[in-house]
C-alpha atoms as a PDB file:
ATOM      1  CA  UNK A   1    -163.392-121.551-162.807  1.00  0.00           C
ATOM      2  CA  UNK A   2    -165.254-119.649-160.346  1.00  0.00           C
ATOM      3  CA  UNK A   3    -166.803-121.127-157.762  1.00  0.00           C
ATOM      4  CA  UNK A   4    -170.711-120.776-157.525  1.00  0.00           C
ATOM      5  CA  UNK A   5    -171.545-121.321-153.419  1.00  0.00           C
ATOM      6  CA  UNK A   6    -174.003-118.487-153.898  1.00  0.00           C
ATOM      7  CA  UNK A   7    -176.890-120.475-155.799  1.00  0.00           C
ATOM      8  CA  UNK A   8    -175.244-124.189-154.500  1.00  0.00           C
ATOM      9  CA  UNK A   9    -175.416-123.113-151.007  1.00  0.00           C
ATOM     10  CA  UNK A  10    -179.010-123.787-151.310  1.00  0.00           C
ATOM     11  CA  UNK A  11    -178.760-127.885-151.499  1.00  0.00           C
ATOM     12  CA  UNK A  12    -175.348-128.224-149.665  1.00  0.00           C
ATOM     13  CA  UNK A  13    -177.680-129.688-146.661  1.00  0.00           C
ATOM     14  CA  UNK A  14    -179.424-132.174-148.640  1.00  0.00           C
ATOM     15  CA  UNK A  15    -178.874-135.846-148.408  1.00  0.00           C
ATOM     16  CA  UNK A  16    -179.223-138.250-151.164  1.00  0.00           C
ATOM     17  CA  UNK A  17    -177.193-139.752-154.162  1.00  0.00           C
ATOM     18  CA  UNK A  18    -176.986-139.605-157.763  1.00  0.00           C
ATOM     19  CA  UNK A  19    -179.290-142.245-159.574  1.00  0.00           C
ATOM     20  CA  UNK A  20    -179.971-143.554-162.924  1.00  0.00           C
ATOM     21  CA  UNK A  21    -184.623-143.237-163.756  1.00  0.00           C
ATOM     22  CA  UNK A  22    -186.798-142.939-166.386  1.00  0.00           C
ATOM     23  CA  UNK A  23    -189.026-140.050-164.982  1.00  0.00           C
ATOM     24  CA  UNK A  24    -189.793-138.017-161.911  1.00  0.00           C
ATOM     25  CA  UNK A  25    -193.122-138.189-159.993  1.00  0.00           C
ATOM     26  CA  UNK A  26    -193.993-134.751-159.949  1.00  0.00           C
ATOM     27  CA  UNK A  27    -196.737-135.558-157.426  1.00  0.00           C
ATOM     28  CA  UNK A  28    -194.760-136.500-154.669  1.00  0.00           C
ATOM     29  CA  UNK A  29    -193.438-132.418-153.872  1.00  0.00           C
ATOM     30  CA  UNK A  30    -191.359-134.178-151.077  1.00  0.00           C
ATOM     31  CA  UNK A  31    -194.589-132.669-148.732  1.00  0.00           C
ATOM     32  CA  UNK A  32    -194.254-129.347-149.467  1.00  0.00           C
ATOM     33  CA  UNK A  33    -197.791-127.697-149.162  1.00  0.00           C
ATOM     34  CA  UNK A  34    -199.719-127.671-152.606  1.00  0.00           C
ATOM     35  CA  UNK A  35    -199.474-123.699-152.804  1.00  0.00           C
ATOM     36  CA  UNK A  36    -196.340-123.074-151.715  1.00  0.00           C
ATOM     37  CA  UNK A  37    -195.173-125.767-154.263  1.00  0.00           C
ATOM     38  CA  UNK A  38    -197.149-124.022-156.996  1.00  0.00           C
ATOM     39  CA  UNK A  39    -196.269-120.421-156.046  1.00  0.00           C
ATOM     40  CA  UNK A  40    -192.111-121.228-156.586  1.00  0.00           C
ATOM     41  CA  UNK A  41    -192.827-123.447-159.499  1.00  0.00           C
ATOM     42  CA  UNK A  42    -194.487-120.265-161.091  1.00  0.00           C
ATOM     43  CA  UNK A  43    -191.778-118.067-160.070  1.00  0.00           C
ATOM     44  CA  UNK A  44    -189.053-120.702-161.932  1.00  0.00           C
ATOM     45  CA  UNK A  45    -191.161-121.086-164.823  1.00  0.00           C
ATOM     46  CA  UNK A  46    -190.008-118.640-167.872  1.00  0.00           C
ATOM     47  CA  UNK A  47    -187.064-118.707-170.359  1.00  0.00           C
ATOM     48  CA  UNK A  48    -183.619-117.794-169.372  1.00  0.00           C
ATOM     49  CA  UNK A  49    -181.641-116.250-172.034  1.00  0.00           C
ATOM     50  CA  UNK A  50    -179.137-114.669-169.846  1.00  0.00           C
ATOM     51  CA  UNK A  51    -176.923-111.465-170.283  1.00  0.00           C
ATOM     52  CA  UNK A  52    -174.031-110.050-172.481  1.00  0.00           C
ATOM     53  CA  UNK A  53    -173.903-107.265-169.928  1.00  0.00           C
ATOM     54  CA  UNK A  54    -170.750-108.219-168.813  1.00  0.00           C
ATOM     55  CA  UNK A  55    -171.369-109.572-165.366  1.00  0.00           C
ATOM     56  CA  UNK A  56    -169.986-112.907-166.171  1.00  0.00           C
ATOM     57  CA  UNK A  57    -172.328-114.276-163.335  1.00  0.00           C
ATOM     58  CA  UNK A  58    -175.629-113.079-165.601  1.00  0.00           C
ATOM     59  CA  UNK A  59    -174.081-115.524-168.657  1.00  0.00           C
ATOM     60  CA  UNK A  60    -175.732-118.471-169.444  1.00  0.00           C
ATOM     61  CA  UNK A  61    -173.064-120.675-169.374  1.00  0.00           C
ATOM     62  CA  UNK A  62    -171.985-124.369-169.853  1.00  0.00           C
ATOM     63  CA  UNK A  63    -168.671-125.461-167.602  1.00  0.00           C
ATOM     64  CA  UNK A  64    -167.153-128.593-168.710  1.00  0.00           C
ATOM     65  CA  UNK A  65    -163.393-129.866-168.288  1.00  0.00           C
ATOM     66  CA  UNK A  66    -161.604-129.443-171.096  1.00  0.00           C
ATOM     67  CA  UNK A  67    -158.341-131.817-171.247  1.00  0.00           C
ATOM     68  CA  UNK A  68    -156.886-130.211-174.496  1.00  0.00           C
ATOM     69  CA  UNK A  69    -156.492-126.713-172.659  1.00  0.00           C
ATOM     70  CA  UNK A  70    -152.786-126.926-170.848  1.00  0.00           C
ATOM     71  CA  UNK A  71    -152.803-126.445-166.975  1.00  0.00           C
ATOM     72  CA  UNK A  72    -152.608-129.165-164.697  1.00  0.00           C
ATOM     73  CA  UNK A  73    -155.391-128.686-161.767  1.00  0.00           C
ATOM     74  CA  UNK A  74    -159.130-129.395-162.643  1.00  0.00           C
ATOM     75  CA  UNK A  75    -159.654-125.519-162.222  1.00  0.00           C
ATOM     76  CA  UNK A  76    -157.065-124.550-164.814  1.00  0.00           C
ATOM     77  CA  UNK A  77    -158.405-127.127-167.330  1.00  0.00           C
ATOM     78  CA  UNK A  78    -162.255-125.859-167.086  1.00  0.00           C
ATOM     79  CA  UNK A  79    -163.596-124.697-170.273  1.00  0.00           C
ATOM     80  CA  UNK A  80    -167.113-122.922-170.944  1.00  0.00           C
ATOM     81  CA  UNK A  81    -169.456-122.683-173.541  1.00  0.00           C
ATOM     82  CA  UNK A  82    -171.817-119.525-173.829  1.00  0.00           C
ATOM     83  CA  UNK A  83    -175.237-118.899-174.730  1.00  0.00           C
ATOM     84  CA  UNK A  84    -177.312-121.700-173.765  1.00  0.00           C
ATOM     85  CA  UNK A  85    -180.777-121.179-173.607  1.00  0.00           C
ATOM     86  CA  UNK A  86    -183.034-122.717-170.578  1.00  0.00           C
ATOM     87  CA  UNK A  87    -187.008-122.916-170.624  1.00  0.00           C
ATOM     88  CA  UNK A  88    -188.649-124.013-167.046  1.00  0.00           C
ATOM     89  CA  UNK A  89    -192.081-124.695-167.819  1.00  0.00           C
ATOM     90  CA  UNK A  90    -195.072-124.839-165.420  1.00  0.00           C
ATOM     91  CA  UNK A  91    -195.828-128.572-165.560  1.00  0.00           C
ATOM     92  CA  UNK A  92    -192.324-129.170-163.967  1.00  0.00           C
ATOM     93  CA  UNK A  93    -190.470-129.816-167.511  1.00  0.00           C
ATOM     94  CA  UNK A  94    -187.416-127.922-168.449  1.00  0.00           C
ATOM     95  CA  UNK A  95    -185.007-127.796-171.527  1.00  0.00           C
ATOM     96  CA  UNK A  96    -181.119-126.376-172.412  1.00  0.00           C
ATOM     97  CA  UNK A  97    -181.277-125.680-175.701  1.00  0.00           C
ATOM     98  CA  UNK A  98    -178.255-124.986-178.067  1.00  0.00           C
ATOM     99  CA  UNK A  99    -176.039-126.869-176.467  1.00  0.00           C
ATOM    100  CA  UNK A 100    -172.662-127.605-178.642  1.00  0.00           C
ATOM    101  CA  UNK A 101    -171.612-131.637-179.624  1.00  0.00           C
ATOM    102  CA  UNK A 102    -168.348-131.185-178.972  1.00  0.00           C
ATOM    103  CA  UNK A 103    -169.702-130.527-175.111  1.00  0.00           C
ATOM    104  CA  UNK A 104    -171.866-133.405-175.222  1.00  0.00           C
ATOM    105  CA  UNK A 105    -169.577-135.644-176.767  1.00  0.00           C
ATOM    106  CA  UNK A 106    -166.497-135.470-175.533  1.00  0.00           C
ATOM    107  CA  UNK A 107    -165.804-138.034-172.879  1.00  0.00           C
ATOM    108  CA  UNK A 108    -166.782-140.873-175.406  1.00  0.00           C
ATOM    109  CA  UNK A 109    -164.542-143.918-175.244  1.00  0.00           C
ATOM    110  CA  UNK A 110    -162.382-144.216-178.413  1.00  0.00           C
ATOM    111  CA  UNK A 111    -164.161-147.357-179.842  1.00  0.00           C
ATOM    112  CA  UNK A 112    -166.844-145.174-180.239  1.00  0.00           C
ATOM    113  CA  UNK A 113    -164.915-142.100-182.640  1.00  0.00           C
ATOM    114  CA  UNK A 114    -167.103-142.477-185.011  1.00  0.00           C
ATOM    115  CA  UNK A 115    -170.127-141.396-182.930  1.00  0.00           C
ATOM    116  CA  UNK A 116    -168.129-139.269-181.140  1.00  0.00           C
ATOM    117  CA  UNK A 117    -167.181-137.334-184.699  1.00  0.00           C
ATOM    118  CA  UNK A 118    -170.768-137.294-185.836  1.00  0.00           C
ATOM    119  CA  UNK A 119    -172.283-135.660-182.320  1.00  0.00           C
ATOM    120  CA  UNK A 120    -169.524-133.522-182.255  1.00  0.00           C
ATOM    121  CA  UNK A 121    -169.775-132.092-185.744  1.00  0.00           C
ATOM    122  CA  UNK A 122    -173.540-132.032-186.229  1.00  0.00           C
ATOM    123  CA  UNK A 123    -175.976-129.431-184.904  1.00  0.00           C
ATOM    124  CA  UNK A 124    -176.129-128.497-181.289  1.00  0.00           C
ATOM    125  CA  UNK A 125    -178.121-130.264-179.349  1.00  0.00           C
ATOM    126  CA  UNK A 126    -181.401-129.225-176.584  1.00  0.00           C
ATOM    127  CA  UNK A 127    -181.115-131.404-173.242  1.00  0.00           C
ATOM    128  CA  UNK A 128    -185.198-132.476-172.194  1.00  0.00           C
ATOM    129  CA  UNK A 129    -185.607-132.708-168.280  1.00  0.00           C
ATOM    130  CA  UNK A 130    -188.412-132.627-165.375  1.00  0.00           C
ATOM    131  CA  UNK A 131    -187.775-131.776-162.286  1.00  0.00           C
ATOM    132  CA  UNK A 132    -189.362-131.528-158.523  1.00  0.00           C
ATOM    133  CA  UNK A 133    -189.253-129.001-155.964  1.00  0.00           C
ATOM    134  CA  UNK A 134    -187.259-130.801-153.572  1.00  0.00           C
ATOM    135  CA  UNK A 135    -187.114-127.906-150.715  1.00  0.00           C
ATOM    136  CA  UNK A 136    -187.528-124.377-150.124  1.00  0.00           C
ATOM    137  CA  UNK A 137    -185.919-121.280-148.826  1.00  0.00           C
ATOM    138  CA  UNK A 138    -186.418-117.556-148.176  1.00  0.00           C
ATOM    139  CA  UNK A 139    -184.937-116.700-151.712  1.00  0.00           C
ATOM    140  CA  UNK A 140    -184.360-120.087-152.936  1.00  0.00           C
ATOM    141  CA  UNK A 141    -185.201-123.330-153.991  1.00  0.00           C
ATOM    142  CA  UNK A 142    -183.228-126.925-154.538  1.00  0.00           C
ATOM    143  CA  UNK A 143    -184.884-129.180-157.434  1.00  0.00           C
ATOM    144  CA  UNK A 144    -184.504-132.768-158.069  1.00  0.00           C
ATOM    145  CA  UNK A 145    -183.899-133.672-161.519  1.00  0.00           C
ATOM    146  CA  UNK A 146    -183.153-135.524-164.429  1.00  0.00           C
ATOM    147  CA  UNK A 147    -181.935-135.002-168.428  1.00  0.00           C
ATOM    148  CA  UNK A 148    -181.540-136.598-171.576  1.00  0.00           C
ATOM    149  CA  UNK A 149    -180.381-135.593-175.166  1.00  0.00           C
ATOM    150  CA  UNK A 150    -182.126-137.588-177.520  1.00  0.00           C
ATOM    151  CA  UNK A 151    -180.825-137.872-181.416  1.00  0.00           C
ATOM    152  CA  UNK A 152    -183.919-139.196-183.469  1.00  0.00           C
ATOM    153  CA  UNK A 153    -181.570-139.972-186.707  1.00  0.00           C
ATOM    154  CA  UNK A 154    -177.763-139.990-186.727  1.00  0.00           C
ATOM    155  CA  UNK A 155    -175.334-141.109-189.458  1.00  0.00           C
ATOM    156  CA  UNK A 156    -171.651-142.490-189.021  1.00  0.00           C
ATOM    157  CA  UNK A 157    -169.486-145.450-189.570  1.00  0.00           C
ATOM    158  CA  UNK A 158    -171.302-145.774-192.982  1.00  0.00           C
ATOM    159  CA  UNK A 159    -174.683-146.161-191.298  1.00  0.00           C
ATOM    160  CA  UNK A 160    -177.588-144.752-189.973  1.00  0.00           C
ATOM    161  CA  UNK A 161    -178.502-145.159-186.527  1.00  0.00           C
ATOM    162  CA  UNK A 162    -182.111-144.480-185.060  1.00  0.00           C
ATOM    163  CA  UNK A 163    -182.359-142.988-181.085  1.00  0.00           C
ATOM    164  CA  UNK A 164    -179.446-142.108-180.202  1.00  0.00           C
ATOM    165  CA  UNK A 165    -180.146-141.036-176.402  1.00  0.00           C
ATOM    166  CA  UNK A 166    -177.841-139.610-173.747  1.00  0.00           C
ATOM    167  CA  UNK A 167    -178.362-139.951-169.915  1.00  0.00           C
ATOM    168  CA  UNK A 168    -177.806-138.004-167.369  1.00  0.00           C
ATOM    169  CA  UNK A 169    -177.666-138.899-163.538  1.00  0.00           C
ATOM    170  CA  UNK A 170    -180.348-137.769-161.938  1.00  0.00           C
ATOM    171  CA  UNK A 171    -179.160-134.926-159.218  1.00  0.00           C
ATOM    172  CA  UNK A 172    -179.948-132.158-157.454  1.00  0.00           C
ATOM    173  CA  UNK A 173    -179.926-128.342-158.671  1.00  0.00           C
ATOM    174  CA  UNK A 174    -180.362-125.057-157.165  1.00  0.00           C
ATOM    175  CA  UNK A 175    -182.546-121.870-157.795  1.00  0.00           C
ATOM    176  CA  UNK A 176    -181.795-118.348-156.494  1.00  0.00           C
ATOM    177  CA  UNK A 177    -181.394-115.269-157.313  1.00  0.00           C
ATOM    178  CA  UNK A 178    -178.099-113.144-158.195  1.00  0.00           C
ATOM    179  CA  UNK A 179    -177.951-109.743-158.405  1.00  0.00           C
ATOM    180  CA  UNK A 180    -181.505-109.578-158.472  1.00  0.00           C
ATOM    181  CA  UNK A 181    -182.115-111.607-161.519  1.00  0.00           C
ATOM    182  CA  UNK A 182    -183.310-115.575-161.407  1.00  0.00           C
ATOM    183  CA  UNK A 183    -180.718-118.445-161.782  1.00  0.00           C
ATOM    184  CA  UNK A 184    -180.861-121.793-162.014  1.00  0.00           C
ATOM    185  CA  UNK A 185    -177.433-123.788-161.853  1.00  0.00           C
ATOM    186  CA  UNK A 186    -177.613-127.755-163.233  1.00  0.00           C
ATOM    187  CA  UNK A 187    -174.719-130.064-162.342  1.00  0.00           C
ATOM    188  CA  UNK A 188    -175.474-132.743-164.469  1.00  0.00           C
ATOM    189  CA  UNK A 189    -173.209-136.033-164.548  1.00  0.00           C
ATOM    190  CA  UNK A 190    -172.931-138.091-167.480  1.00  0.00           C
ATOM    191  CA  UNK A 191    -174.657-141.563-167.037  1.00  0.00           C
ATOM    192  CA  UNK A 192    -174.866-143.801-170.377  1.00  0.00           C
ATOM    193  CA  UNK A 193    -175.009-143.529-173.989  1.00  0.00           C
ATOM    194  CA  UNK A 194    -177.997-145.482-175.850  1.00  0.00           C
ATOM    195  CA  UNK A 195    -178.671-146.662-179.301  1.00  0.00           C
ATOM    196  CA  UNK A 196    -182.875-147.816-178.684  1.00  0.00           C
ATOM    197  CA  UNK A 197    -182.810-150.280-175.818  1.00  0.00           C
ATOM    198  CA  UNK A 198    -178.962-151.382-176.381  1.00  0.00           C
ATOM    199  CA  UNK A 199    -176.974-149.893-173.792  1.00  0.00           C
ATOM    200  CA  UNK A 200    -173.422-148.823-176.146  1.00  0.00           C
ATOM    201  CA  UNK A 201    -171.259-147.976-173.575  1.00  0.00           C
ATOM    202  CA  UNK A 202    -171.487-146.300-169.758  1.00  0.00           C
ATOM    203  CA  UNK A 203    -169.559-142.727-168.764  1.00  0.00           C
ATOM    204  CA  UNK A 204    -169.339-142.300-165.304  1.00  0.00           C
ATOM    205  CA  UNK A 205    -170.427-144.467-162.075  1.00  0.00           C
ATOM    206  CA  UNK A 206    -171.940-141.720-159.643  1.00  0.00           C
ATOM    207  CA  UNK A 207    -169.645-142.946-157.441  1.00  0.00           C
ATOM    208  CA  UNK A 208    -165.910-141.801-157.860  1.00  0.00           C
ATOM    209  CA  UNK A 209    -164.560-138.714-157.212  1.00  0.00           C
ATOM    210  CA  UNK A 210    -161.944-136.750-158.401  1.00  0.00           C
ATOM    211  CA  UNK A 211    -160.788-136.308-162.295  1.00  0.00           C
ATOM    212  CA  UNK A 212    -163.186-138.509-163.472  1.00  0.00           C
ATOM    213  CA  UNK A 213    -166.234-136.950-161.505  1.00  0.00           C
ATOM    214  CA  UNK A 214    -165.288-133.766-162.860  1.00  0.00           C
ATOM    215  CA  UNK A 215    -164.741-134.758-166.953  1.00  0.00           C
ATOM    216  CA  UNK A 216    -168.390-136.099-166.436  1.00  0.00           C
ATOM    217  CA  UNK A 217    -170.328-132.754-165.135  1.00  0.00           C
ATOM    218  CA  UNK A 218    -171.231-130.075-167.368  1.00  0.00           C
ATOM    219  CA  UNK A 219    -172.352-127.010-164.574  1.00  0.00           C
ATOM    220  CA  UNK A 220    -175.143-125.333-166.177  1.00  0.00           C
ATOM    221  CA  UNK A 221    -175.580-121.623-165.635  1.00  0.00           C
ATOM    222  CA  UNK A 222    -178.894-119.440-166.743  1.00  0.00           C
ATOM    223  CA  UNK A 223    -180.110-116.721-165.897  1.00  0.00           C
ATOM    224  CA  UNK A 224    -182.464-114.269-166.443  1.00  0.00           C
END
């Protein structure tokens, strides 16, 4: 995979840790002056649909680790998905629409096939966030953010099963600019999966590194 230092540059320098909320207080804007806060939050807003140009950087991408490709490094076992579709709206909301099962699904425990099977089989899937304008640069800014997938219906193991919800760890992302067109690059860390209020089972801890840090992030790309 290549590396992406040119957007993730921008929130290197920032301190702070992964954490599990509900929402994001987009009122807060970490102090950044009203205007200023409004003027980049218009210049995010807009739908990123990416290129086919062939400047792989222009793709809207999804990279994920992949452990049925052969290799043996992280690098050599990353896998992408293309043509995602972002949306950054203007009252600090985003979305990554079609986005595959198989992507979203596949670091489920085995007791859980079932699910696993249905997600991954079933239509792709749009990821709902919000996000704040943590800090600013010249040609850049670093958001704070959260995501969820939520399933309204979903049928396996003979049954069907209402709100279905996947969490994400809420993190920090990056906005820039590449090649002269506006990117936004997401690593988002699986959290938890949900059925209602019933936690089913947990996917990653925010806390280790290594392999399983890196099976949990899918690395978001758009572009436009």
């Amino acid at each position: 995979m290549k590396t992406f230092n040119k957007l993730l540059a921008i929130i290197v320098c920032l301190c702070g840790s992964m954490s599990l909320v509900s929402c994001i207080n987009g009122d807060d804007n970490y102090g950044l002056d009203p205007e200023v806060e409004y003027s980049y939050r218009s210049t995010i807003s807009g739908s990123y649909v990416g290129s086919t140009g062939g400047n792989w950087q222009l793709e809207n991408k999804i990279y994920f680790y992949n452990d049925a490709i052969d290799g043996e490094t992280i690098e050599e076992k990353t896998d992408s998905v293309m043509n995602v579709i972002g949306r950054f709206n203007m009252d600090s909301t985003f979305t990554i629409s079609n986005v595959p099962g198989r992507v979203l699904a596949k670091e489920f425990p085995d007791n859980y096939s079932d699910l696993k099977d249905a997600i991954e089989n079933g239509p792709a899937q749009t990821i709902y966030g919000s996000y704040i304008i943590n800090n600013v640069a010249q040609d850049g800014a670093a958001l704070l953010f959260n995501g969820v997938v939520d399933i309204p219906s979903l049928t396996y193991g003979g049954e069907t099963h209402e709100n279905i919800r996947i969490l994400f760890w809420q993190n920090f992302a990056a906005f820039g600019y590449i090649s002269g067109h506006k990117a936004v690059e997401l690593p988002m860390y699986f959290a938890a999966v949900y059925e209602g209020d019933k936690k089913l089972f947990d996917i990653y801890d925010a806390q280790t590194t290594g392999l399983e840090q890196s099976k949990a992030l899918l690395l978001i790309r758009v572009t436009r």
